[in-house]
Each structure stands twice: as structure tokens, then as C-alpha cells.
N, C-alpha and C. Protein backbone atom coordinates (compact mmCIF):
# COMPACT_ATOMS: atom_id res chain seq x y z
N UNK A 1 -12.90 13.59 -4.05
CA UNK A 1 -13.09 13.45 -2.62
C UNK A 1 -11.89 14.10 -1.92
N UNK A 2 -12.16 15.23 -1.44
CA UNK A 2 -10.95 15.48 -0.46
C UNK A 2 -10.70 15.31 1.51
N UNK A 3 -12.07 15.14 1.67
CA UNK A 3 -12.02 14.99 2.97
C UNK A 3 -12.73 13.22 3.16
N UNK A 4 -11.88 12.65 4.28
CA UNK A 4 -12.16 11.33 4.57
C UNK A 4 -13.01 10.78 5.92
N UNK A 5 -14.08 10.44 5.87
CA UNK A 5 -14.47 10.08 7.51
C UNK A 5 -13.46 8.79 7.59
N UNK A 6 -13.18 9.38 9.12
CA UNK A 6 -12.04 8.32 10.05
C UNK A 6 -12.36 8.09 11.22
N UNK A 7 -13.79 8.84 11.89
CA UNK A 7 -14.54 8.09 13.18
C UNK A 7 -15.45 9.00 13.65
N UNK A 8 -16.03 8.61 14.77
CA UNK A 8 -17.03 9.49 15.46
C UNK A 8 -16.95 9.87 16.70
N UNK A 9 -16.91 11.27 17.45
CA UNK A 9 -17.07 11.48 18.46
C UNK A 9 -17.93 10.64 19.42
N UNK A 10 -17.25 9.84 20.62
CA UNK A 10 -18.11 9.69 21.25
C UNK A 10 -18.83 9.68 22.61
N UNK A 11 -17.26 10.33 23.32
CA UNK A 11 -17.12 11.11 24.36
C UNK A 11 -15.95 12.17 25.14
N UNK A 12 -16.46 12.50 25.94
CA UNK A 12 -15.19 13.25 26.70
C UNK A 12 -14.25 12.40 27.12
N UNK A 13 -12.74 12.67 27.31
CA UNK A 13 -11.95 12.02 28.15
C UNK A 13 -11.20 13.22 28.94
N UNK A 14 -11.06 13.05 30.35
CA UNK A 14 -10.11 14.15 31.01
C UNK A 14 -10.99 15.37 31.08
N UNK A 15 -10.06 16.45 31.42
CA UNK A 15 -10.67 17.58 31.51
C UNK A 15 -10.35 18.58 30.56
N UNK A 16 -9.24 18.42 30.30
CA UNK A 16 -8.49 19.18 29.19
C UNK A 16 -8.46 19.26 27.53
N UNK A 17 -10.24 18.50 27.11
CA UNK A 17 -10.74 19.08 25.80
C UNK A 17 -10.80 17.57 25.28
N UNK A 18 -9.35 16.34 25.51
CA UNK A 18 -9.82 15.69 24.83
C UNK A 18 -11.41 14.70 24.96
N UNK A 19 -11.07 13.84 23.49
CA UNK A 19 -12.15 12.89 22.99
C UNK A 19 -12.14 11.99 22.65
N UNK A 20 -12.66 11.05 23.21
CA UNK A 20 -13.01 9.28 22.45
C UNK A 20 -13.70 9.40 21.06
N UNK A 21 -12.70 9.04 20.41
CA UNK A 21 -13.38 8.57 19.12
C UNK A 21 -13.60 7.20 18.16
N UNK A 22 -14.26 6.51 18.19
CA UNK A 22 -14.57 5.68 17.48
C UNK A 22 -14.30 5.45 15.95
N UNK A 23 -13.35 4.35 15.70
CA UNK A 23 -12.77 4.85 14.16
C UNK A 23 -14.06 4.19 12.84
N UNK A 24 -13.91 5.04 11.83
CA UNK A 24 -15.14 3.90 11.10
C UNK A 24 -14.11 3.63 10.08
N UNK A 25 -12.94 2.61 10.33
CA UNK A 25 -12.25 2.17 9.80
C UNK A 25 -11.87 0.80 10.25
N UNK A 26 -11.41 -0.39 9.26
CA UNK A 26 -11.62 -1.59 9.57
C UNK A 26 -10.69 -2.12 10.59
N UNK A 27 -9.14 -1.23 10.80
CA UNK A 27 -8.48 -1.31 11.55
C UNK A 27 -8.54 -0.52 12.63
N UNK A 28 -8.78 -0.16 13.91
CA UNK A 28 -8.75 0.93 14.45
C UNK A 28 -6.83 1.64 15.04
N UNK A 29 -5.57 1.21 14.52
CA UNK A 29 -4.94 1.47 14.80
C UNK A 29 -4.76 3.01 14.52
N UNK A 30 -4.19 3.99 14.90
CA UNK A 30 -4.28 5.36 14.83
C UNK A 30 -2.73 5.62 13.77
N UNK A 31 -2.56 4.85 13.32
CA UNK A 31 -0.98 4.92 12.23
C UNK A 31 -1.25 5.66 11.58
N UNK A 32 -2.42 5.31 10.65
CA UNK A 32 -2.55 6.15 8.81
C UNK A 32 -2.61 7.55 9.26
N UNK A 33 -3.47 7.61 10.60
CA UNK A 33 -3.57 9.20 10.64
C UNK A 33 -2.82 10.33 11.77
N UNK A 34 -1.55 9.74 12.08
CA UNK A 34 -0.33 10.06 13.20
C UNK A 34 0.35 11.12 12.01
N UNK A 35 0.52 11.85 12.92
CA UNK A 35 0.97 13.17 11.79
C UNK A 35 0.10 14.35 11.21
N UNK A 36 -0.76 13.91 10.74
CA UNK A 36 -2.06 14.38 9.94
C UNK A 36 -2.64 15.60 11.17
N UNK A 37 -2.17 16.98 10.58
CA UNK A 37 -2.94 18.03 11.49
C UNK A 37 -4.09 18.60 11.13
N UNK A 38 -4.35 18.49 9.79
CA UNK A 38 -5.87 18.87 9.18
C UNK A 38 -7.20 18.10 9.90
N UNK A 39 -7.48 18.48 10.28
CA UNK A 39 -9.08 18.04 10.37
C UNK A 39 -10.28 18.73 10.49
N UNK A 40 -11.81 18.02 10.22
CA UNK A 40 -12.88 18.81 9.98
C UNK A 40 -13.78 17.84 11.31
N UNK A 41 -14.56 18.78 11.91
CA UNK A 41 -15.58 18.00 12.89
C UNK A 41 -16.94 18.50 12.13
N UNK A 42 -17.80 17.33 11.73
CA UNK A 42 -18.81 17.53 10.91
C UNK A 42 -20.10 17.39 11.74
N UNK A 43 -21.11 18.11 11.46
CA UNK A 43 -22.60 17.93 12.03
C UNK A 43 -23.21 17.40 11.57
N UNK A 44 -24.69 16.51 12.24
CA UNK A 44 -25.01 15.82 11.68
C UNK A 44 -25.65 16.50 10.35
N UNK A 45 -26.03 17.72 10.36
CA UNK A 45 -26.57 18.62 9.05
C UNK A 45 -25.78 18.56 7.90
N UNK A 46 -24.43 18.51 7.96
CA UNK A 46 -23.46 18.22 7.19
C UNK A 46 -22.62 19.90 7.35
N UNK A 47 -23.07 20.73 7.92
CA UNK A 47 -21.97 21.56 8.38
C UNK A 47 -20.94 21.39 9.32
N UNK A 48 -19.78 22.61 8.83
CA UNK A 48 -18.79 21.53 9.63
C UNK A 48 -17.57 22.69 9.60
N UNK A 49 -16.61 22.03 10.83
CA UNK A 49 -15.50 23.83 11.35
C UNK A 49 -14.65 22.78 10.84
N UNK A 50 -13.46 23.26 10.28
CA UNK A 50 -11.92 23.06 10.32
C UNK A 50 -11.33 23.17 11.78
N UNK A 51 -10.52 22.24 11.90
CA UNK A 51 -9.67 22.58 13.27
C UNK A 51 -8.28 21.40 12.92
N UNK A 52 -6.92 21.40 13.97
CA UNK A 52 -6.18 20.92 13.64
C UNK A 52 -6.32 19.82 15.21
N UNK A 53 -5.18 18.99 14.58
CA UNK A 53 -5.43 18.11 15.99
C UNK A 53 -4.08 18.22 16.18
N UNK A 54 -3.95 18.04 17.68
CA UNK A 54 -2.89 18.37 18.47
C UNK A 54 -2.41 16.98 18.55
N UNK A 55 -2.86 16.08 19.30
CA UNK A 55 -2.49 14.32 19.08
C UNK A 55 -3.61 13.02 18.95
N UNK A 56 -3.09 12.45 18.54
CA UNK A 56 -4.03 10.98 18.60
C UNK A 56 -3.43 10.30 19.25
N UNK A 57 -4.15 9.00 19.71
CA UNK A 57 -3.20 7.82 20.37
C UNK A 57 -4.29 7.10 20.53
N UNK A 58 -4.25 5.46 20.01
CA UNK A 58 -5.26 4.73 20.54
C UNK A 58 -5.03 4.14 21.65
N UNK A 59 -6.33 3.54 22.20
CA UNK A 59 -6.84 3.01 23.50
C UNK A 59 -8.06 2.20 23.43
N UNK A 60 -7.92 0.58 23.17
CA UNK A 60 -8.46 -0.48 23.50
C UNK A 60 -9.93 -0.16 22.11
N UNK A 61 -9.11 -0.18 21.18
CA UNK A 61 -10.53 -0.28 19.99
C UNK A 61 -10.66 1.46 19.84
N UNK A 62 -10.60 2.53 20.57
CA UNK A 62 -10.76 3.52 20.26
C UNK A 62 -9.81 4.60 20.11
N UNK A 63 -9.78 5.76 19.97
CA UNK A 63 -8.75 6.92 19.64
C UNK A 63 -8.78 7.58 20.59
N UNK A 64 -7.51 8.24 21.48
CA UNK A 64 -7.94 9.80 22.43
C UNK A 64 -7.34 10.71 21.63
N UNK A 65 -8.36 11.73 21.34
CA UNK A 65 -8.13 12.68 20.27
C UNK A 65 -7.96 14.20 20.90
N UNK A 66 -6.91 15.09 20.87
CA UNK A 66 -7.13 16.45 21.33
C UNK A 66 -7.22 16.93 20.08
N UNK A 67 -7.88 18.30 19.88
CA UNK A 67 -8.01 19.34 19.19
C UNK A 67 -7.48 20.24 19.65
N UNK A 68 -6.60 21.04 18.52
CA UNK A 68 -6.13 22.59 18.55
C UNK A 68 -7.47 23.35 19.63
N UNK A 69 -8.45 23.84 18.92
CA UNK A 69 -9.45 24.64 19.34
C UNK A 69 -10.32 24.65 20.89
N UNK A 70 -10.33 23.29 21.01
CA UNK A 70 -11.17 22.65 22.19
C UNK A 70 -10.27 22.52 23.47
N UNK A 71 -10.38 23.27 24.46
CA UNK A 71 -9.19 23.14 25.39
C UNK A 71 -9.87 22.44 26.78
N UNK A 72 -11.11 22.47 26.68
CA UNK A 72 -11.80 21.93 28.34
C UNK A 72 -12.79 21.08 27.83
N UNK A 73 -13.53 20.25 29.02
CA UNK A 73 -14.13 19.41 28.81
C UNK A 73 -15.60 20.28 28.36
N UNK A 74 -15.94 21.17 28.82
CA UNK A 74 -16.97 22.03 28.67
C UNK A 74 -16.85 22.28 26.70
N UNK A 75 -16.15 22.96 26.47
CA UNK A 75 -15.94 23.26 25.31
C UNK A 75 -16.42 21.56 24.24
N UNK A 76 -15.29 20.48 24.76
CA UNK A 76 -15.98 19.07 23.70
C UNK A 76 -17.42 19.14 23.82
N UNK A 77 -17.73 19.28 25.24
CA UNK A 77 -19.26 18.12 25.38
C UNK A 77 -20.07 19.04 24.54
N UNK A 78 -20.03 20.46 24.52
CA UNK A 78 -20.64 21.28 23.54
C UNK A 78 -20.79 21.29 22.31
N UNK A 79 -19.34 21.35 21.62
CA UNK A 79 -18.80 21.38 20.27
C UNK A 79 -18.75 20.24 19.72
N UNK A 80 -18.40 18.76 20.07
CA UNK A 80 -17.69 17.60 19.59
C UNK A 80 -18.58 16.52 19.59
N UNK A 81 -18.89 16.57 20.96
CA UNK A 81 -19.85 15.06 20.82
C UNK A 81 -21.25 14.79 19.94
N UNK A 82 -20.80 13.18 19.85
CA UNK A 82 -21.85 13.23 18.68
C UNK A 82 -21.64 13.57 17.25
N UNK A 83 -20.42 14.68 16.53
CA UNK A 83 -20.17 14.97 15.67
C UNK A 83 -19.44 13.82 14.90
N UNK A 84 -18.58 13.51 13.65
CA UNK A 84 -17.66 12.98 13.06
C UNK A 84 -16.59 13.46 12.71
N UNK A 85 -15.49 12.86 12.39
CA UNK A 85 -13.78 13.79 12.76
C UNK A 85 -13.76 13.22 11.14
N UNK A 86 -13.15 13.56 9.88
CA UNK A 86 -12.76 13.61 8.70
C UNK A 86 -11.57 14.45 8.58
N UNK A 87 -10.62 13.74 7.95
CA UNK A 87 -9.30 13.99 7.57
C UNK A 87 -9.01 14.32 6.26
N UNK A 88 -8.48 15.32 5.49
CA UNK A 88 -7.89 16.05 4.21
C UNK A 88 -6.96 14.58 3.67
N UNK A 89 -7.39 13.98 2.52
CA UNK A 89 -7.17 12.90 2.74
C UNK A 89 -5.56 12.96 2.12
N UNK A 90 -5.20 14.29 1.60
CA UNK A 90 -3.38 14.05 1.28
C UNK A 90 -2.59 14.58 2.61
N UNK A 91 -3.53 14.14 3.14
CA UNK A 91 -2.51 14.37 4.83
C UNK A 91 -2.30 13.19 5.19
N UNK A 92 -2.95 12.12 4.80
CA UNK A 92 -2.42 10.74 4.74
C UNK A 92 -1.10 10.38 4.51
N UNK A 93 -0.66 9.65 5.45
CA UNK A 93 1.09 9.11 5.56
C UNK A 93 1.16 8.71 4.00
N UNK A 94 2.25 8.62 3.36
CA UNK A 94 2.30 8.09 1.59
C UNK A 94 2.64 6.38 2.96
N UNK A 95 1.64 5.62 0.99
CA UNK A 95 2.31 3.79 1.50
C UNK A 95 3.11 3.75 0.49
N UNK A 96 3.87 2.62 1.27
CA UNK A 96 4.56 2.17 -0.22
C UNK A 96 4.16 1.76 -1.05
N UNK A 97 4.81 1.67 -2.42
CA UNK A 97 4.48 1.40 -3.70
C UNK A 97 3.26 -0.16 -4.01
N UNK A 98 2.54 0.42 -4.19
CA UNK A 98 1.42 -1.00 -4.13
C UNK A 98 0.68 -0.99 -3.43
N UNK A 99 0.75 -0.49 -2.29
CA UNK A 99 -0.62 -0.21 -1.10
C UNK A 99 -1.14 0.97 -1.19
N UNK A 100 -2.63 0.89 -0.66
CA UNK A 100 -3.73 1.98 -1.04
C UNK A 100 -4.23 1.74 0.05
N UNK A 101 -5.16 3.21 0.31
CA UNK A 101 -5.80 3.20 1.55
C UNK A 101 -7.01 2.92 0.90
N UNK A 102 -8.36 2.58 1.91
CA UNK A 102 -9.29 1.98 1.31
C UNK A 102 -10.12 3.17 0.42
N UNK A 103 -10.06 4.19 0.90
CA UNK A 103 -10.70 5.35 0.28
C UNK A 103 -10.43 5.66 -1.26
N UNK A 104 -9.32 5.18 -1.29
CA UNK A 104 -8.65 5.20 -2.80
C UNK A 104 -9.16 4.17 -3.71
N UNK A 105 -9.48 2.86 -2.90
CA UNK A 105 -9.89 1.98 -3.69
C UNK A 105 -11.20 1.82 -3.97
N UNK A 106 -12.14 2.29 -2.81
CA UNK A 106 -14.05 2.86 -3.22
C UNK A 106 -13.89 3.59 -4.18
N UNK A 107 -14.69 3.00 -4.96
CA UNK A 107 -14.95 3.84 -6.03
C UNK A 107 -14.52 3.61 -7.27
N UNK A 108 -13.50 3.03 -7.34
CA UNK A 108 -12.97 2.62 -8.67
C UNK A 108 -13.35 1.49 -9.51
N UNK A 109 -13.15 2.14 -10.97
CA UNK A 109 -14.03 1.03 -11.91
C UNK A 109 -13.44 -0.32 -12.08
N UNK A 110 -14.36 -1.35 -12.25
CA UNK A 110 -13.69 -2.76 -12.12
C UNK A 110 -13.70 -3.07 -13.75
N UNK A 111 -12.54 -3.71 -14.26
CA UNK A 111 -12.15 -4.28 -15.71
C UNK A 111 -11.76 -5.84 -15.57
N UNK A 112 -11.82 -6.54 -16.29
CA UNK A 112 -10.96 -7.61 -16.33
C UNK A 112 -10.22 -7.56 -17.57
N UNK A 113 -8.73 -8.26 -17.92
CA UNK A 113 -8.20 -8.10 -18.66
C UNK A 113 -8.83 -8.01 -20.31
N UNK A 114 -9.50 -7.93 -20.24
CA UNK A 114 -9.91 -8.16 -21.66
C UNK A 114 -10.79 -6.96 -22.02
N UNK A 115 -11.21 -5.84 -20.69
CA UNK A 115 -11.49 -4.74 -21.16
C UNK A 115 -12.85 -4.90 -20.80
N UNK A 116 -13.73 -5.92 -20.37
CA UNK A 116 -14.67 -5.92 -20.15
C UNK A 116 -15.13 -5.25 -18.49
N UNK A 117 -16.23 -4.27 -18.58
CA UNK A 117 -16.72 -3.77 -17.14
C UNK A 117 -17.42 -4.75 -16.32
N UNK A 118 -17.11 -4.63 -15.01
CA UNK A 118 -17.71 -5.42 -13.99
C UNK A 118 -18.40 -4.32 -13.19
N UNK A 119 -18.09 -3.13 -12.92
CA UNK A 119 -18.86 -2.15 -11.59
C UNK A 119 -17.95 -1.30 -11.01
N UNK A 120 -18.23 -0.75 -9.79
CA UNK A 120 -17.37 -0.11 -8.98
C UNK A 120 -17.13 -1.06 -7.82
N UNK A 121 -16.01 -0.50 -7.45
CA UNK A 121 -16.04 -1.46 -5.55
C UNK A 121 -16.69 -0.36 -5.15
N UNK A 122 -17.41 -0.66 -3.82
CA UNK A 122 -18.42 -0.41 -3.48
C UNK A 122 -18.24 -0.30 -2.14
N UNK A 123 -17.22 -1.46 -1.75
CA UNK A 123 -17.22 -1.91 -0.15
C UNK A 123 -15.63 -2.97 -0.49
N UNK A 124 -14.94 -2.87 1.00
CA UNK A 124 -13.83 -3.50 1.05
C UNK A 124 -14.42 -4.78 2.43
N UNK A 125 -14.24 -5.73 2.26
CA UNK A 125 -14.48 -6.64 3.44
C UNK A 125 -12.74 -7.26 3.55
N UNK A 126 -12.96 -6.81 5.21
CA UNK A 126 -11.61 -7.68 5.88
C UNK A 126 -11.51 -8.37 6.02
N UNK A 127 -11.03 -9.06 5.86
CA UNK A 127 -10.35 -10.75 6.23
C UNK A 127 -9.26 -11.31 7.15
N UNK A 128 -9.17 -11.98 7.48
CA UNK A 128 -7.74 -12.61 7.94
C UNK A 128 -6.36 -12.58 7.17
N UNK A 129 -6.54 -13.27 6.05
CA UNK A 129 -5.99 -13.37 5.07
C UNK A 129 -5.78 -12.04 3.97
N UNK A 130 -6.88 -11.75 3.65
CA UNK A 130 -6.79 -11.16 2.13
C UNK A 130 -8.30 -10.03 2.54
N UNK A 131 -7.96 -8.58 1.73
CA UNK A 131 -9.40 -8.11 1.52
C UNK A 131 -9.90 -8.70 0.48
N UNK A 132 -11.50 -7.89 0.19
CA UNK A 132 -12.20 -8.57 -0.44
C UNK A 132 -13.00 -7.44 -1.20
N UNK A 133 -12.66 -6.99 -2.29
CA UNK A 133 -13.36 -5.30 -2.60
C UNK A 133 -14.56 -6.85 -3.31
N UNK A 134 -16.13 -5.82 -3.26
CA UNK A 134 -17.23 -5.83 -3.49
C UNK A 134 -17.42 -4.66 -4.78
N UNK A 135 -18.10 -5.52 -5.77
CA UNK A 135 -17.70 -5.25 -6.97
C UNK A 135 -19.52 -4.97 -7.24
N UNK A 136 -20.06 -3.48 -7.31
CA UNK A 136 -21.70 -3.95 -7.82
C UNK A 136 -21.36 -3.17 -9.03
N UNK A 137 -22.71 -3.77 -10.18
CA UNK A 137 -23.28 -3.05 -11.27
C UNK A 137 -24.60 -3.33 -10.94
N UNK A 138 -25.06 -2.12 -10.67
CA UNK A 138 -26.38 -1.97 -10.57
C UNK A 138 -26.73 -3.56 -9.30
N UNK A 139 -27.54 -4.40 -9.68
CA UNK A 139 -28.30 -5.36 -9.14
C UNK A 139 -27.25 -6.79 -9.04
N UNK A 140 -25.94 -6.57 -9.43
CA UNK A 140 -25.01 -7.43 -9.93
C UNK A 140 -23.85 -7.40 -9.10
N UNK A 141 -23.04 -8.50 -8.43
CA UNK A 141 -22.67 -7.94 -7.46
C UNK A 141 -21.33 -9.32 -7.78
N UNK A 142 -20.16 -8.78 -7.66
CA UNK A 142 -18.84 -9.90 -8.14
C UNK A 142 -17.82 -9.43 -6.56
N UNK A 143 -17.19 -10.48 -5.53
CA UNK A 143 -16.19 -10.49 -4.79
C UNK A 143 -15.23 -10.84 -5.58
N UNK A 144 -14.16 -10.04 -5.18
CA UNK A 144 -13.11 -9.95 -5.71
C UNK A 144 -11.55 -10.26 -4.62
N UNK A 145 -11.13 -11.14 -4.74
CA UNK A 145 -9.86 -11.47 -3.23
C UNK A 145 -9.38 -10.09 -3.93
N UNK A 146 -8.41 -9.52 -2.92
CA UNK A 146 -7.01 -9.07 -3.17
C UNK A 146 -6.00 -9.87 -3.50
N UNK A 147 -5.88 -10.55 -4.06
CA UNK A 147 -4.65 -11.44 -4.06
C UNK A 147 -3.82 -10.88 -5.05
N UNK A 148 -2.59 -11.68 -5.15
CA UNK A 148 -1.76 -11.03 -6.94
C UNK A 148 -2.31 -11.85 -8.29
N UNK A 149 -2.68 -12.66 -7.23
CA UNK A 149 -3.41 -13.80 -8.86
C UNK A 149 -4.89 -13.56 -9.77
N UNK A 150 -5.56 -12.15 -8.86
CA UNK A 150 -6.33 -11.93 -9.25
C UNK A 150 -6.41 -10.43 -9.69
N UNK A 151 -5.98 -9.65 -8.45
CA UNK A 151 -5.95 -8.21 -9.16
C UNK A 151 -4.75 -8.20 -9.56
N UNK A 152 -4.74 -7.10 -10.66
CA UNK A 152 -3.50 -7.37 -11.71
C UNK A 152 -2.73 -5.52 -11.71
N UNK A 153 -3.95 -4.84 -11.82
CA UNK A 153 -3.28 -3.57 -11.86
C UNK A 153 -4.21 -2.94 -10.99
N UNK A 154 -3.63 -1.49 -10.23
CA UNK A 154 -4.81 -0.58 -9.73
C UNK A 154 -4.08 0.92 -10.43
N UNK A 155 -4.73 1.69 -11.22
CA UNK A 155 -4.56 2.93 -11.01
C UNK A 155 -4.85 4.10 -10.90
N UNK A 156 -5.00 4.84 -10.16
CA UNK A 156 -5.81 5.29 -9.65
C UNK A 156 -5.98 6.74 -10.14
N UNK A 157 -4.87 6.93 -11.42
CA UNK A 157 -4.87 8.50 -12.30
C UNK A 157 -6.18 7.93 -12.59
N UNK A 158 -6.07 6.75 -13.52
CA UNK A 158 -7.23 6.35 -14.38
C UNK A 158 -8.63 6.06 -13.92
N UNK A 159 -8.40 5.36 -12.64
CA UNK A 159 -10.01 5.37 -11.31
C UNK A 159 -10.66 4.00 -11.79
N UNK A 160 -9.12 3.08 -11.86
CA UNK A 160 -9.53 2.08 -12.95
C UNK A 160 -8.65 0.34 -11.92
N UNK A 161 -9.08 -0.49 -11.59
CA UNK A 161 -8.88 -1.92 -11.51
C UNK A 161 -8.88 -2.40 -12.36
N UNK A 162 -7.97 -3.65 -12.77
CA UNK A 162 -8.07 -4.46 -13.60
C UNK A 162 -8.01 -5.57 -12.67
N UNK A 163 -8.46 -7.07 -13.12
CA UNK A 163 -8.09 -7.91 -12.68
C UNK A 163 -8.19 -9.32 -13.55
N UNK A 164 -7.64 -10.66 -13.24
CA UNK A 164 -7.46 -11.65 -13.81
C UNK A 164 -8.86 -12.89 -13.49
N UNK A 165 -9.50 -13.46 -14.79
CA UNK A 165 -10.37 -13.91 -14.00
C UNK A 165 -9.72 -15.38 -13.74
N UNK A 166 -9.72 -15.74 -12.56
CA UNK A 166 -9.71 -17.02 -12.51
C UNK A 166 -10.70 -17.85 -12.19
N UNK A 167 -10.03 -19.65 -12.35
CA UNK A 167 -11.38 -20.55 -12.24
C UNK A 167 -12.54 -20.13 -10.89
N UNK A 168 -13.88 -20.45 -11.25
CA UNK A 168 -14.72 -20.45 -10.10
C UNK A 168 -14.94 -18.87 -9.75
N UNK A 169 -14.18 -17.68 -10.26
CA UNK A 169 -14.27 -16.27 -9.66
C UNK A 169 -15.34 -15.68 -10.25
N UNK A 170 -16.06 -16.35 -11.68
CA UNK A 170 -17.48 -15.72 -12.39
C UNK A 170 -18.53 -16.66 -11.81
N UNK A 171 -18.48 -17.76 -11.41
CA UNK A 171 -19.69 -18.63 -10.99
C UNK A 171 -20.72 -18.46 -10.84
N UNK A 172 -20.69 -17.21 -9.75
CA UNK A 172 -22.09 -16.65 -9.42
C UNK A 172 -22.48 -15.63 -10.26
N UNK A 173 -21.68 -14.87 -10.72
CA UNK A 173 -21.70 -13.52 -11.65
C UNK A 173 -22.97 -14.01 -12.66
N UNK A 174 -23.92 -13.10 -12.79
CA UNK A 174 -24.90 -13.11 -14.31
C UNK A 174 -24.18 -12.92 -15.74
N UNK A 175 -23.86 -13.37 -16.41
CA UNK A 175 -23.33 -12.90 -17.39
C UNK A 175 -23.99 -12.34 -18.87
């Protein structure tokens, strides 16, 4: 995967090109992607231009986004709206040691210590507290906290979770 959806066009702002964008991310703060000049505006066909972005900044749940390319409001309402904004995903700020962005963590195979497969995560659910990667095989479906007491390793050369089972965490699981 090299390119990441991070929201959707969903209107003009100003006159001068920028755009409201809507993040399809669980946080909408504009951090992970401050810095980040790569970007792709995709159609709904799945074609799609490269362009760079000039700034982000959020505003009340959403993003104001300028583009390099797009300089007037004429030019967005044409080109932009309606489209989706996706980011080159090693343009991503580095986290520190132990944190992953969620994109990193879709997708990866679930183990428990003993080597046995559970699925892929599938889906991350937010919480207050703790995420919650969603673990399916096929028709089979295991929540998993984030906690330290449960996931044990992530790595992501390997595209591999491990985690610890504790009491009550197979209950529902088919075995």
C-alpha cells in the first residue's frame, strides 16, 4: 500500500482554491499529516492527479486544505469537489517507538503466543480508553483491546501481531 485515504473533498472555502475536507480518520486532528507535501486527489472512477499541498489546518471536525495546483475557487469546484485527498503514506510524520498509524495496523496477521492464527485486523474501533483492532477469519470474528497485557508484539517487516490470550478474551471465539 503506498497511498493512504485521509478524507474527502467537501467543499470550497474562500476564493483562493482552498477546501473543506472531511477526514476518514478516527481522529480528525490534522498532526499525522502537517508536513506531508505529497498528495493524490482521486475520482470516483479511481483515476487520479498527483498534486502537493501547500497547507492544512483544522477547523471544528474538518481540514482547510490548499493545493499547489488549484489557485481559485473556480478551479476546486471543478477539479476537487466530491473527489478524495490520499497521502504517500512515508510522508507520514515517524511515531515513536511503539506507535503505529492505523494503516499499518489493517491488515496484519493475528497470532497468539503459541503460534496459533486468529485472522487479519480488519477494522480499528476507538475508544476512550484503549483501541480495539477487529480480528476476522473468514465468518469468525475476535476483539482484541490494545492494551500491553494483551498485545505483546507488532511487526510489521513480518505483517504479523502477536498477542497474549487472557481470561474471558476467547469466550465468544469458535474454536
Amino acid at each position: 500500500m503506498d497511498w493512504v485515504l485521509v478524507g474527502y473533498i467537501t467543499k470550497t472555502h474562500g476564493l483562493k482554491g482552498e477546501v473543506k475536507v472531511k477526514p476518514s480518520l478516527a481522529d480528525p486532528d490534522p498532526s499525522p499529516v502537517q508536513g506531508v507535501r505529497r498528495a493524490r486527489i482521486v475520482e470516483e472512477d479511481g483515476s487520479s492527479v498527483e498534486t502537493e499541498l501547500e497547507k492544512i489546518r483544522g477547523q471544528g471536525g474538518r481540514w482547510i486544505v490548499k493545493f499547489k495546483d488549484f489557485k481559485t475557487i473556480e478551479q476546486a469546484e471543478q477539479n476537487l469537489i466530491g473527489r478524495s485527498v490520499e497521502i504517500y503514506c512515508e510522508d507520514f510524520q515517524s511515531l515513536p517507538e511503539g506507535e503505529f498509524y492505523w494503516f499499518q495496523i489493517e491488515g496484519l496477521q493475528v497470532f497468539d503466543e503459541a503460534g496459533r492464527y486468529y485472522g487479519t485486523v480488519n477494522e480499528i474501533i476507538v475508544t476512550g480508553s484503549n483501541d480495539v483492532y477487529v480480528v476476522q477469519d473468514g465468518d469468525k470474528e475476535l476483539l482484541l483491546p490494545m492494551i500491553d497485557s494483551v498485545v505483546k508484539s507488532i511487526d510489521l517487516k513480518e505483517n504479523k501481531l502477536i498477542f497474549h490470550i487472557i481470561e474471558g478474551l476467547l469466550e465468544d471465539y469458535p474454536v
